[in-house]
C-alpha atoms as a PDB file:
ATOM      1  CA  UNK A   1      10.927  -2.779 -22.985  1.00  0.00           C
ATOM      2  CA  UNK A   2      11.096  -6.202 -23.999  1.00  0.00           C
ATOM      3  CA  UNK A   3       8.227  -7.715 -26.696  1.00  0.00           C
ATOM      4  CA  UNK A   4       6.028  -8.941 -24.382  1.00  0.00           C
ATOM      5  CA  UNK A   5       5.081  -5.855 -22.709  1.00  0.00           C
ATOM      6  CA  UNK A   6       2.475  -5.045 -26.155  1.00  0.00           C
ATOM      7  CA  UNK A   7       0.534  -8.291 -24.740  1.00  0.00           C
ATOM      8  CA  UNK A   8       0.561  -6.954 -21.345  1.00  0.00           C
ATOM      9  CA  UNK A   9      -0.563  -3.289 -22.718  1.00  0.00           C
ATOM     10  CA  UNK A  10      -3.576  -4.828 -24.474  1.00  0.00           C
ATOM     11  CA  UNK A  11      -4.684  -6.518 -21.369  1.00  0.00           C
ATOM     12  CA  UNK A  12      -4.274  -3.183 -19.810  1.00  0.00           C
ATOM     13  CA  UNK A  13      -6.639  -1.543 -22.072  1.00  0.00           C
ATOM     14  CA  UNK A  14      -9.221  -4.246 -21.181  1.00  0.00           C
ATOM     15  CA  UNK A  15      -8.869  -3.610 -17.231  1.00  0.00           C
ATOM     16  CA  UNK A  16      -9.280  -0.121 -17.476  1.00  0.00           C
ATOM     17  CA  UNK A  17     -12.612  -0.923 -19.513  1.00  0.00           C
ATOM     18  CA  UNK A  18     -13.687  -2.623 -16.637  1.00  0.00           C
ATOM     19  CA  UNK A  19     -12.235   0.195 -13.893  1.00  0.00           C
ATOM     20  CA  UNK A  20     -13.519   2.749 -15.346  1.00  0.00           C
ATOM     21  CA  UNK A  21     -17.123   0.775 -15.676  1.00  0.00           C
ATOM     22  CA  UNK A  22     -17.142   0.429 -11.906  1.00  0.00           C
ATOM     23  CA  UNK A  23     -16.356   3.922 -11.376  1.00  0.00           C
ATOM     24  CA  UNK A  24     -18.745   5.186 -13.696  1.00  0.00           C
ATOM     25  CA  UNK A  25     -21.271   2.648 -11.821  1.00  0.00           C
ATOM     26  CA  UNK A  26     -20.690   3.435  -8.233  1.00  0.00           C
ATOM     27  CA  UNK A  27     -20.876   6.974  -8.683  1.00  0.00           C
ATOM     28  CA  UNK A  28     -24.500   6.700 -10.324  1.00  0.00           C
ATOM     29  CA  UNK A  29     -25.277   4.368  -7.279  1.00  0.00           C
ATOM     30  CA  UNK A  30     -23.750   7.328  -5.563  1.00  0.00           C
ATOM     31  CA  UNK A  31     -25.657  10.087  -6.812  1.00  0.00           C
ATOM     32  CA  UNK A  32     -28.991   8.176  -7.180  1.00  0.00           C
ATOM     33  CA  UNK A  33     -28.891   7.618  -3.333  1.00  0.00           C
ATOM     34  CA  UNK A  34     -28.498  10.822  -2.330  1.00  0.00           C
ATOM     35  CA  UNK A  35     -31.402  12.190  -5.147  1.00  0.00           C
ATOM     36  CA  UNK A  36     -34.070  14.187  -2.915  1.00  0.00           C
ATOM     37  CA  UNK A  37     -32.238  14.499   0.092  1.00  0.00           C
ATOM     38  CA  UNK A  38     -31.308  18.280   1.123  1.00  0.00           C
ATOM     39  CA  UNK A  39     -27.714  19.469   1.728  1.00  0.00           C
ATOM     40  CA  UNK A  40     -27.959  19.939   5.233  1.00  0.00           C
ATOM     41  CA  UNK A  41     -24.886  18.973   7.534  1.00  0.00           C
ATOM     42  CA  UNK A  42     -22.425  20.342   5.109  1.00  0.00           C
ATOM     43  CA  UNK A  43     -21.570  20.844   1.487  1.00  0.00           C
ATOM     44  CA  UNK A  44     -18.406  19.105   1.785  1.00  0.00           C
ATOM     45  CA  UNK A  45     -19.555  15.696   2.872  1.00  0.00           C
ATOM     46  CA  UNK A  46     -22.395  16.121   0.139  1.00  0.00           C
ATOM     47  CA  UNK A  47     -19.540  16.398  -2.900  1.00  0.00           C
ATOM     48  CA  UNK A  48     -17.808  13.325  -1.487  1.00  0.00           C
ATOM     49  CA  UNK A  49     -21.119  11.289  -1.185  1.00  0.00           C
ATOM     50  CA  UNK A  50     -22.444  12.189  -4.573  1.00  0.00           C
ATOM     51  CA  UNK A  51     -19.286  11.643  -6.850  1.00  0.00           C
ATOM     52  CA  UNK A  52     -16.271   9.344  -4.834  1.00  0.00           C
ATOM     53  CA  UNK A  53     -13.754  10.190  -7.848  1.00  0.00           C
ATOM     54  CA  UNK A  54     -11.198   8.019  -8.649  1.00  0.00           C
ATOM     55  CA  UNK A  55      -7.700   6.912  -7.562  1.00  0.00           C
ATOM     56  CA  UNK A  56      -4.974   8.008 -10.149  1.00  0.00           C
ATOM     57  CA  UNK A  57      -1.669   6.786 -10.041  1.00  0.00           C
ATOM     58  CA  UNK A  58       1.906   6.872 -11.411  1.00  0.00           C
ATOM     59  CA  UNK A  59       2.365   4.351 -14.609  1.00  0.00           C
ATOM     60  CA  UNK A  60       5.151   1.864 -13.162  1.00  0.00           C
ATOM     61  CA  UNK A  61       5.542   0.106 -17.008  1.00  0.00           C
ATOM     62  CA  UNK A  62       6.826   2.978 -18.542  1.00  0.00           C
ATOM     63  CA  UNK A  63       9.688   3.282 -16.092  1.00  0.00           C
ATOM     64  CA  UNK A  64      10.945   0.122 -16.362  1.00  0.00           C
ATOM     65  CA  UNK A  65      14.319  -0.792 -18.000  1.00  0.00           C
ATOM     66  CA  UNK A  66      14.629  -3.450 -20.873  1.00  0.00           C
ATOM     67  CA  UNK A  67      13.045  -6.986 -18.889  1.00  0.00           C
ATOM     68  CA  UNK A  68      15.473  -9.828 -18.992  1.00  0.00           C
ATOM     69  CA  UNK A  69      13.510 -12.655 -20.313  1.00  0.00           C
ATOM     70  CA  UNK A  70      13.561 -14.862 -17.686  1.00  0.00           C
ATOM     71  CA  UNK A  71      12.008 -11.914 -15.685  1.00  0.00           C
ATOM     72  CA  UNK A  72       9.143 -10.855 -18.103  1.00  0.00           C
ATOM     73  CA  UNK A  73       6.303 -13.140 -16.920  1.00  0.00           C
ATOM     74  CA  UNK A  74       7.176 -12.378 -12.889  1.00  0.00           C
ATOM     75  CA  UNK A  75       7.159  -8.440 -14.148  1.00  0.00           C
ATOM     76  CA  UNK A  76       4.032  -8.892 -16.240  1.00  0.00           C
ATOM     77  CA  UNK A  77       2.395 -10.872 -13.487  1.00  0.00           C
ATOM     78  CA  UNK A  78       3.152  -8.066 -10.888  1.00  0.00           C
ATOM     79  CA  UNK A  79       2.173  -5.216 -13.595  1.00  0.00           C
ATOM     80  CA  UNK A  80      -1.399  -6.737 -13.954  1.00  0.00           C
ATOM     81  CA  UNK A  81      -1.492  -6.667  -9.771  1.00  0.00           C
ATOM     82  CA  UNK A  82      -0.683  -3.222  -9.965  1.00  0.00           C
ATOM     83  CA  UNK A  83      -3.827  -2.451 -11.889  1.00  0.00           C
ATOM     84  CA  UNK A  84      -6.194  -4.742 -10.206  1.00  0.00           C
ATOM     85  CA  UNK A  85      -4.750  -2.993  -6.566  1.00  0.00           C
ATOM     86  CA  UNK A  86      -6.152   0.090  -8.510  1.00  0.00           C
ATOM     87  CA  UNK A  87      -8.993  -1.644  -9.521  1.00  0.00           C
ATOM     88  CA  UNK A  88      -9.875  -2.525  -6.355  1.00  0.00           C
ATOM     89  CA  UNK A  89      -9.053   0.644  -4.011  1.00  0.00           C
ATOM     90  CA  UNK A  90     -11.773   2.653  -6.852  1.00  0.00           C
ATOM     91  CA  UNK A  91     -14.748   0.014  -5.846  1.00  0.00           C
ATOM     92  CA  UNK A  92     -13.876   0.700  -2.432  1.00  0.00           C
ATOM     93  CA  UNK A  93     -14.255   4.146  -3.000  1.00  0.00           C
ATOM     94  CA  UNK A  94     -17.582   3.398  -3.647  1.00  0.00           C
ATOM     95  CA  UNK A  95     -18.541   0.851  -1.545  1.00  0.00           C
ATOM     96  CA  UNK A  96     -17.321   3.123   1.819  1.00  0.00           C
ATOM     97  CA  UNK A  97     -18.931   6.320   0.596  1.00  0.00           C
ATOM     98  CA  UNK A  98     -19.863   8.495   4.195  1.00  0.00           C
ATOM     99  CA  UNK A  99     -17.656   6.139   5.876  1.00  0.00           C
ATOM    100  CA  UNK A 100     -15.848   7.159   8.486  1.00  0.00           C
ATOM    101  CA  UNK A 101     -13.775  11.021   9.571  1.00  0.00           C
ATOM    102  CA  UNK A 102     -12.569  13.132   7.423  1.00  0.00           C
ATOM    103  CA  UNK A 103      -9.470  10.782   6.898  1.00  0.00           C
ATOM    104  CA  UNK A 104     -11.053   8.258   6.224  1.00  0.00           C
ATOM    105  CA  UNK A 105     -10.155   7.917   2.086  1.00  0.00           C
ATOM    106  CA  UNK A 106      -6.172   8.333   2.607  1.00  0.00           C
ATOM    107  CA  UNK A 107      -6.483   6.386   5.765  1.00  0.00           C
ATOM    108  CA  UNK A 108      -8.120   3.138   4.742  1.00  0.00           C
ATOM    109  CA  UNK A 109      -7.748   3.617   0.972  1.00  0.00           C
ATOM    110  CA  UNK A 110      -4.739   5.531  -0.383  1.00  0.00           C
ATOM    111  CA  UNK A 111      -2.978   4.657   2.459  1.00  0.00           C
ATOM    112  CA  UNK A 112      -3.174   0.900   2.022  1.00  0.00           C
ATOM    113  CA  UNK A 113      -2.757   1.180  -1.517  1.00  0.00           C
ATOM    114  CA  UNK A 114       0.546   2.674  -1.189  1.00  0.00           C
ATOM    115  CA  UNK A 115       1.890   0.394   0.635  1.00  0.00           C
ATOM    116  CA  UNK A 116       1.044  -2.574  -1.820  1.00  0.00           C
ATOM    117  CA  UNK A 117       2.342  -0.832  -4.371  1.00  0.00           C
ATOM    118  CA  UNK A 118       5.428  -0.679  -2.665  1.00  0.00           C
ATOM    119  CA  UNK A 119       5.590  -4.197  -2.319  1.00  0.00           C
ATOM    120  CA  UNK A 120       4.362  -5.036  -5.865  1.00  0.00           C
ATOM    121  CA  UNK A 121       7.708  -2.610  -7.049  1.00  0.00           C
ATOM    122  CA  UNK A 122      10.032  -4.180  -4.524  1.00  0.00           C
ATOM    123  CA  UNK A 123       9.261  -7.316  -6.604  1.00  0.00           C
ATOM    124  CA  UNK A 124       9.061  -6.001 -10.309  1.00  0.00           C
ATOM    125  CA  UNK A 125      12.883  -4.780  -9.339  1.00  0.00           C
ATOM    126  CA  UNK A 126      13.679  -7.710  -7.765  1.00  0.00           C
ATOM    127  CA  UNK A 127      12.696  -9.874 -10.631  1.00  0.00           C
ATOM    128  CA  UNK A 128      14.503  -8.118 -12.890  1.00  0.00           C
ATOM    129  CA  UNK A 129      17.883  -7.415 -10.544  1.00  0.00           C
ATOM    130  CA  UNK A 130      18.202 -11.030 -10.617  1.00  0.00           C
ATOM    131  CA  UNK A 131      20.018 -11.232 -14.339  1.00  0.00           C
ATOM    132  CA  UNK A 132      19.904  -7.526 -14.892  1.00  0.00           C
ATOM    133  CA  UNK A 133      20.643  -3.812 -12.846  1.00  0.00           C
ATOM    134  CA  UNK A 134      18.114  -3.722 -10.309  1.00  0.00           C
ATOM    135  CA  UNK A 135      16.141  -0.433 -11.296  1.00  0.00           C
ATOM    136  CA  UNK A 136      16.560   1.980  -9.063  1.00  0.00           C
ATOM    137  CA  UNK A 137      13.551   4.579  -7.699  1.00  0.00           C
ATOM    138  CA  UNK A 138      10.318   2.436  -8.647  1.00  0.00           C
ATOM    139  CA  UNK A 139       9.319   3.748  -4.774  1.00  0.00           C
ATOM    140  CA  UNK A 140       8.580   7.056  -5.627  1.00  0.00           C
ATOM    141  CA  UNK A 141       5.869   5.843  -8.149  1.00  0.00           C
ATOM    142  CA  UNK A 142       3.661   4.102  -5.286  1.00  0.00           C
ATOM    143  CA  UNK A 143       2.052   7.321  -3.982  1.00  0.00           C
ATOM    144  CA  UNK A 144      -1.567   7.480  -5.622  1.00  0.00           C
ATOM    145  CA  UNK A 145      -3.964  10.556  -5.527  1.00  0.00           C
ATOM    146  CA  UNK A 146      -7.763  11.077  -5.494  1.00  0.00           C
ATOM    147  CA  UNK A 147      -9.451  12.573  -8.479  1.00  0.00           C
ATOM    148  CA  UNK A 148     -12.513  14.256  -6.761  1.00  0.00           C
ATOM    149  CA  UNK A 149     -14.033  15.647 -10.109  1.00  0.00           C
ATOM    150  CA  UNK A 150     -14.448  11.902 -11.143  1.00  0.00           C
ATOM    151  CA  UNK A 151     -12.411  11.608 -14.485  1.00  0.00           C
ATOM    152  CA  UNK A 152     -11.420   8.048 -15.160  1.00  0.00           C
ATOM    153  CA  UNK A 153      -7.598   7.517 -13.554  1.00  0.00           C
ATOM    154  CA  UNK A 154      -8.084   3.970 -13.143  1.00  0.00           C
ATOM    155  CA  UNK A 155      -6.327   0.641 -13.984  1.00  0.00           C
ATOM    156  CA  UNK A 156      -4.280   1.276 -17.135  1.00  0.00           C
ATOM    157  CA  UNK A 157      -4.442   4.894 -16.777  1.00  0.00           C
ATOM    158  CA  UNK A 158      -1.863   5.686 -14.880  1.00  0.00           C
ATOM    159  CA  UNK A 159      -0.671   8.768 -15.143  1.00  0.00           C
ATOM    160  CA  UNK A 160       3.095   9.035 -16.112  1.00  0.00           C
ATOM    161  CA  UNK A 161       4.268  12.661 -14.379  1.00  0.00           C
ATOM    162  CA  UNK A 162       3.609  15.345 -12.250  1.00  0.00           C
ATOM    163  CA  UNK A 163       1.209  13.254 -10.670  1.00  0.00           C
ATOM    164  CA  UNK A 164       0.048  14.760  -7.333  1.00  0.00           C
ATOM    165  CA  UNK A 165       0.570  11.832  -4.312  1.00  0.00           C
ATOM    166  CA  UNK A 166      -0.820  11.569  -1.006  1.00  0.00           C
ATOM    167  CA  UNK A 167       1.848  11.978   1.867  1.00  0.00           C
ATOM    168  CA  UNK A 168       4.646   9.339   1.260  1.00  0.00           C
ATOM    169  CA  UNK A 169       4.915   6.292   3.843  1.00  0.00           C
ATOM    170  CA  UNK A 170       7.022   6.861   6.910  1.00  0.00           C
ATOM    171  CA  UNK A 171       9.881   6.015   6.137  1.00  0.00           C
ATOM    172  CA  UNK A 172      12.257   7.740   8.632  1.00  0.00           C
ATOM    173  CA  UNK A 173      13.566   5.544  11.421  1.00  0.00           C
ATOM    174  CA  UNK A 174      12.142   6.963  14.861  1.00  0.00           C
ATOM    175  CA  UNK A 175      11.093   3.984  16.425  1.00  0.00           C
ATOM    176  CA  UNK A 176      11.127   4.021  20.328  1.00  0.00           C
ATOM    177  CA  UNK A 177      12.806   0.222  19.966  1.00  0.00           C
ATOM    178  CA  UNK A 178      16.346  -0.044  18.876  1.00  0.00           C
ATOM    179  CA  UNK A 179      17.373  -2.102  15.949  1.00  0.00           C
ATOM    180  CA  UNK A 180      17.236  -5.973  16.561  1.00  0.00           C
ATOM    181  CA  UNK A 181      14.647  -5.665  19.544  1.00  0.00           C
ATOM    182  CA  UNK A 182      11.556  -7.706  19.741  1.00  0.00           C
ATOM    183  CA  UNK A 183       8.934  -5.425  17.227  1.00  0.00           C
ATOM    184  CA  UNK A 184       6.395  -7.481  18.715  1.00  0.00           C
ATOM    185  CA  UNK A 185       5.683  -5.266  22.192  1.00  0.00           C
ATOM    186  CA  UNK A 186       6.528  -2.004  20.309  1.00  0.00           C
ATOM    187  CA  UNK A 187       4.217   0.695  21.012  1.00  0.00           C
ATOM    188  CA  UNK A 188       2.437  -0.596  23.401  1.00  0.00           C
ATOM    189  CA  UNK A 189       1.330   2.188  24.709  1.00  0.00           C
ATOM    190  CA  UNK A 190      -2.007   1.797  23.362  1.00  0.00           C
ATOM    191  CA  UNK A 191      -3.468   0.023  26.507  1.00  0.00           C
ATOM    192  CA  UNK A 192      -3.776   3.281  28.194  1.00  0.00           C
ATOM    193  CA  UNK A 193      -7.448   3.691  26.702  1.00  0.00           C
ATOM    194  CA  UNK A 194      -8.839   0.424  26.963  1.00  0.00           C
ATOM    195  CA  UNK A 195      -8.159  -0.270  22.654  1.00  0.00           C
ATOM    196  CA  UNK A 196      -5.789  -2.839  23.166  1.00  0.00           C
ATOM    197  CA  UNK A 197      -2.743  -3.090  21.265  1.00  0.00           C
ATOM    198  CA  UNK A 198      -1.412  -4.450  18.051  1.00  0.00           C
ATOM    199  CA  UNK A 199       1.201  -7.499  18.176  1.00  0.00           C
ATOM    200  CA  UNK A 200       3.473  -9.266  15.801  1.00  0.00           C
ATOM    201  CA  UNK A 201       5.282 -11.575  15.507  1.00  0.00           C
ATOM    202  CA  UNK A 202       9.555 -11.022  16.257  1.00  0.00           C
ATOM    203  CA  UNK A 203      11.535 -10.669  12.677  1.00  0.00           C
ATOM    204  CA  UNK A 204      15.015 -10.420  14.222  1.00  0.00           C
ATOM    205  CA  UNK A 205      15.277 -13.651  15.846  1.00  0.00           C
ATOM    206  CA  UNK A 206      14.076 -14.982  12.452  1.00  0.00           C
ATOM    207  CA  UNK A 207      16.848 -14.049  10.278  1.00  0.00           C
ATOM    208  CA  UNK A 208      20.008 -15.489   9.167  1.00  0.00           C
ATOM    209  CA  UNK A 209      23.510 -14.684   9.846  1.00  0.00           C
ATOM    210  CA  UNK A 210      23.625 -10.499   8.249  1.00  0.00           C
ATOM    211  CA  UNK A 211      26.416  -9.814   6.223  1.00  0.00           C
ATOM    212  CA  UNK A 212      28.390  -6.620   7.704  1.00  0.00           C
ATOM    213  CA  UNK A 213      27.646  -4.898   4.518  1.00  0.00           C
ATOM    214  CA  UNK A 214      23.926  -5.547   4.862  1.00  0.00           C
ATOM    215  CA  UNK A 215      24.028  -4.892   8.791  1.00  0.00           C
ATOM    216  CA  UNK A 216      22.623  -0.786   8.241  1.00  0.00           C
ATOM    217  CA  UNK A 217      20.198  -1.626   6.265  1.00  0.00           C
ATOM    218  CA  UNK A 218      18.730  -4.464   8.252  1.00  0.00           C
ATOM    219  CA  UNK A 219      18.967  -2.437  11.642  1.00  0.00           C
ATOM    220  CA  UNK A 220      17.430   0.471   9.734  1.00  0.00           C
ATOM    221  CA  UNK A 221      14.770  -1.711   8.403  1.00  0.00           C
ATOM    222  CA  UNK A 222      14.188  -3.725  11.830  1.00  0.00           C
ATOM    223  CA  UNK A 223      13.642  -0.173  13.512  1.00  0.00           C
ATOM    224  CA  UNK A 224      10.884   0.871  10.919  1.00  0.00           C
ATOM    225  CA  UNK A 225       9.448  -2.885  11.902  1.00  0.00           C
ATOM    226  CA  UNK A 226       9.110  -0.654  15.453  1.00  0.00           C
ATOM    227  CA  UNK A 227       8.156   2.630  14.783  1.00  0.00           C
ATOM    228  CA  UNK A 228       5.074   1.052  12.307  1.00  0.00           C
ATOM    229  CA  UNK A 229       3.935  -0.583  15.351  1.00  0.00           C
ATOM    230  CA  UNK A 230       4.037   2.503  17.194  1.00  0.00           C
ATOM    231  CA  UNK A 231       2.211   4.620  14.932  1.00  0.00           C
ATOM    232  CA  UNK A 232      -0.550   1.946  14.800  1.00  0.00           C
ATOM    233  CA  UNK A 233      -0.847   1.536  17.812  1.00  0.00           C
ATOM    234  CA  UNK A 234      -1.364   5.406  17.864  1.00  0.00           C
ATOM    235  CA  UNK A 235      -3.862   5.748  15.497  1.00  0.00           C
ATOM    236  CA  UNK A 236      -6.031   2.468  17.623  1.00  0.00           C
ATOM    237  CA  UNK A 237      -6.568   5.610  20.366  1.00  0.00           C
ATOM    238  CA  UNK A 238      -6.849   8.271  17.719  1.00  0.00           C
ATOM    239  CA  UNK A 239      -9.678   6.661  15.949  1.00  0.00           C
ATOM    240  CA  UNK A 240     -11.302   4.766  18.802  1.00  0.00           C
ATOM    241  CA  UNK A 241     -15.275   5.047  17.771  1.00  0.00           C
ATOM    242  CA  UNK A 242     -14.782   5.141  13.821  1.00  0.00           C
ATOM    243  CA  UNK A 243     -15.715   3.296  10.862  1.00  0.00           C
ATOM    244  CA  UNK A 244     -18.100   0.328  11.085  1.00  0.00           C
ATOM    245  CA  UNK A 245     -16.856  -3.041  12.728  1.00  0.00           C
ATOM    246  CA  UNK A 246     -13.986  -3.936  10.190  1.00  0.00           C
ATOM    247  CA  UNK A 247     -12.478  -0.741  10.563  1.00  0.00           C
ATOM    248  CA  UNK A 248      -9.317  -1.764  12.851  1.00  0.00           C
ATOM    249  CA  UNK A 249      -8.767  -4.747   9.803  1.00  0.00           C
ATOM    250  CA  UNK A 250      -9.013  -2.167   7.416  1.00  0.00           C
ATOM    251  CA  UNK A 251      -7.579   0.447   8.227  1.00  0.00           C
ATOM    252  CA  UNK A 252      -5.127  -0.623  10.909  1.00  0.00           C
ATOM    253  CA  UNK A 253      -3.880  -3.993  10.818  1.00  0.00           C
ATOM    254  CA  UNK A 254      -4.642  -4.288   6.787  1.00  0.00           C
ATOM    255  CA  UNK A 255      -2.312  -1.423   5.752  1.00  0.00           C
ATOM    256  CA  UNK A 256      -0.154  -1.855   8.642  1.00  0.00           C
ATOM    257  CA  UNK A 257       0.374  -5.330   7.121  1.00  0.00           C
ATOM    258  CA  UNK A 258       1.018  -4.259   3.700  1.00  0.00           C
ATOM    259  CA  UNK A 259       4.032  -1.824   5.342  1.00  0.00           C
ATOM    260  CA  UNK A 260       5.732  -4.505   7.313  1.00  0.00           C
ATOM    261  CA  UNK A 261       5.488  -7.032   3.796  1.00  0.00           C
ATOM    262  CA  UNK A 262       7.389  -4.148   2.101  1.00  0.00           C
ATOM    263  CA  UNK A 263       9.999  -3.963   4.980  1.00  0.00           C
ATOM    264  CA  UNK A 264      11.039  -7.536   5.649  1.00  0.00           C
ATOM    265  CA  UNK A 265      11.157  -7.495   1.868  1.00  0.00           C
ATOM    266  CA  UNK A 266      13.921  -4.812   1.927  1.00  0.00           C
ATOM    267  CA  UNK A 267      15.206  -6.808   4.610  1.00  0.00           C
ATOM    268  CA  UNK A 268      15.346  -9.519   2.481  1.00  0.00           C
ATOM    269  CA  UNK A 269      17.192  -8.225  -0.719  1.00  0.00           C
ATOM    270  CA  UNK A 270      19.511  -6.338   1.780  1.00  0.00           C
ATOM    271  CA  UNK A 271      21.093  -9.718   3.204  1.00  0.00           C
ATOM    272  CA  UNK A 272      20.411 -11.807  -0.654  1.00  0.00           C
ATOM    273  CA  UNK A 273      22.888  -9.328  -2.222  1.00  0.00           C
ATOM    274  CA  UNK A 274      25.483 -10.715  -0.857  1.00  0.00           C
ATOM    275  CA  UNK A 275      24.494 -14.106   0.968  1.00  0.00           C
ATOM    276  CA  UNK A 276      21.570 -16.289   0.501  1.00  0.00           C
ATOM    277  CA  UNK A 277      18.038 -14.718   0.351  1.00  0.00           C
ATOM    278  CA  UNK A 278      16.210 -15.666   3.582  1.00  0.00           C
ATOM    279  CA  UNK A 279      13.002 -16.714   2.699  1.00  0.00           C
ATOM    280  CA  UNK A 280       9.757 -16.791   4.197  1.00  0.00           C
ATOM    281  CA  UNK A 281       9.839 -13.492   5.361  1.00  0.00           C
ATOM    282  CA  UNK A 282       6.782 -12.735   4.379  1.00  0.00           C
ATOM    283  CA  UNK A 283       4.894 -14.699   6.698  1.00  0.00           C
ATOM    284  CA  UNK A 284       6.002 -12.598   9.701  1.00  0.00           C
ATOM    285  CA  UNK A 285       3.872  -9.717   8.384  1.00  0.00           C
ATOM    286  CA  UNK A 286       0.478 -10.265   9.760  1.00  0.00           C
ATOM    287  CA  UNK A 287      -0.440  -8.638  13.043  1.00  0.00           C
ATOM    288  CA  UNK A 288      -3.388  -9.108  15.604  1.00  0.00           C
ATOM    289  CA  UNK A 289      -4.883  -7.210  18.327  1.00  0.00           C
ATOM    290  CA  UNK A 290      -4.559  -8.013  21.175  1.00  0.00           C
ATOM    291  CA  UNK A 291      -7.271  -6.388  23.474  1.00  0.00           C
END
């Protein structure tokens, strides 16, 4: 690791201060609401409402390779996201407590935060494959788990192995659209019960010429584009009726979002290794629905 990671460790130290202080906070809120009431309806659903526990994930820092210099502030810069994504998903934990099925936390909360942390990697190894070897297998450290018994995990305290993770993104191509079609009707299936459907906008017709060593991985990546759409599109007739009236943002379109950011990204490197970058990829990631 390069000098300036000490710096970045310090400030570390001070977010998980401040995590593990919101934590500690909602879970009082927690408990304090629930003082008196009796434990009818299910013991279950009482342990989640009285102590939300905290997210724990993988530590990304100590996996990291020796930072070019001209790479340490865009590393640093996505290292402090990292923690404030963590930061963030915990006070949501607290904020949604009795939200939703029983779901609800890796649907609208791990979930989600997976998938930024995907895309927060993608760039940490980008940054650095610019002047150095791109690191390989940062991925497999954007799973996160819920601590249930409460003990801090938060920002800064990643854990650093043998960390249990939630289910990994899908990440298998299956989508009912070939490579290169339009991923903005995919899936839309979803009319059937009246939920309307999710649409986005087209990423093929938006990129450059591919390079034929790139071509696999773009098709590959341009089906996921599909199948994503699919499986939201899915999950708007699974969970027709839950949540409160931002639940379709937050845990459809939101995390659905942070997925296709992490794809086009891939898509993105795939073609820049061997032709120029195409850029502005990223604004092709937000979906609506379409009722």
């Amino acid at each position: 690791m390069s000098r300036a990671l000490p710096k970045y460790n310090k400030r570390r130290v001070g977010l998980a201060g401040g995590a593990a202080a919101v934590a500690l906070t909602g879970a009082v809120i927690a408990g304090t609401a629930l003082a008196g009431e009796s434990s009818e309806g299910g013991g279950a659903d009482a342990r989640t409402l009285a102590g939300p526990g905290t997210v724990s994930c993988p530590d990304v820092a100590s996996r990291l390779p020796a930072i070019p210099a001209s790479a340490q502030a865009e590393v640093d810069r996505n290292l402090a996201l990292l923690d404030q994504q963590i930061t963030e998903a915990n006070k949501r934990l607290v904020d949604t407590v009795g939200q939703g099925g029983p779901n609800f936390v890796q649907n609208a909360i791990l979930g989600p935060l997976e998938d930024k942390r995907v895309a927060t990697v993608n760039r940490i190894a980008t940054a650095i494959g610019r002047t150095a070897d791109r690191p390989a297998g940062l991925d497999s450290l954007a799973a996160c788990s819920l601590d249930a018994q409460g003990d801090p995990a938060a920002a800064g305290q990643e854990e650093t192995g043998g960390t249990e993770t939630s289910a990994p993104p899908a990440g298998d191509v299956g989508g009912d659209a070939g490579a290169g079609g339009g991923d903005a009707g995919a899936g839309q299936d979803g009319d059937a019960s009246g939920v309307g459907t999710i649409s986005c906008p087209d990423v093929a017709s938006r990129l450059p010429a591919i390079p034929a060593s790139a071509q696999a991985e773009v098709d590959r990546n341009l089906a996921l584009l599909d199948q994503q759409i699919t499986e939201a599109n899915k999950r708007l007739v699974d969970t027709v009726g839950q949540g409160g009236p931002n639940f379709v943002q937050n845990a459809i379109l939101g995390p659905l979002e942070d997925k296709r950011v992490a794809t086009v990204n891939r898509i993105a490197t795939a073609i820049g290794r061997t032709a120029d970058r195409p850029a502005g990829l990223d604004s092709l990631a937000a979906c609506t629905l379409t009722k």
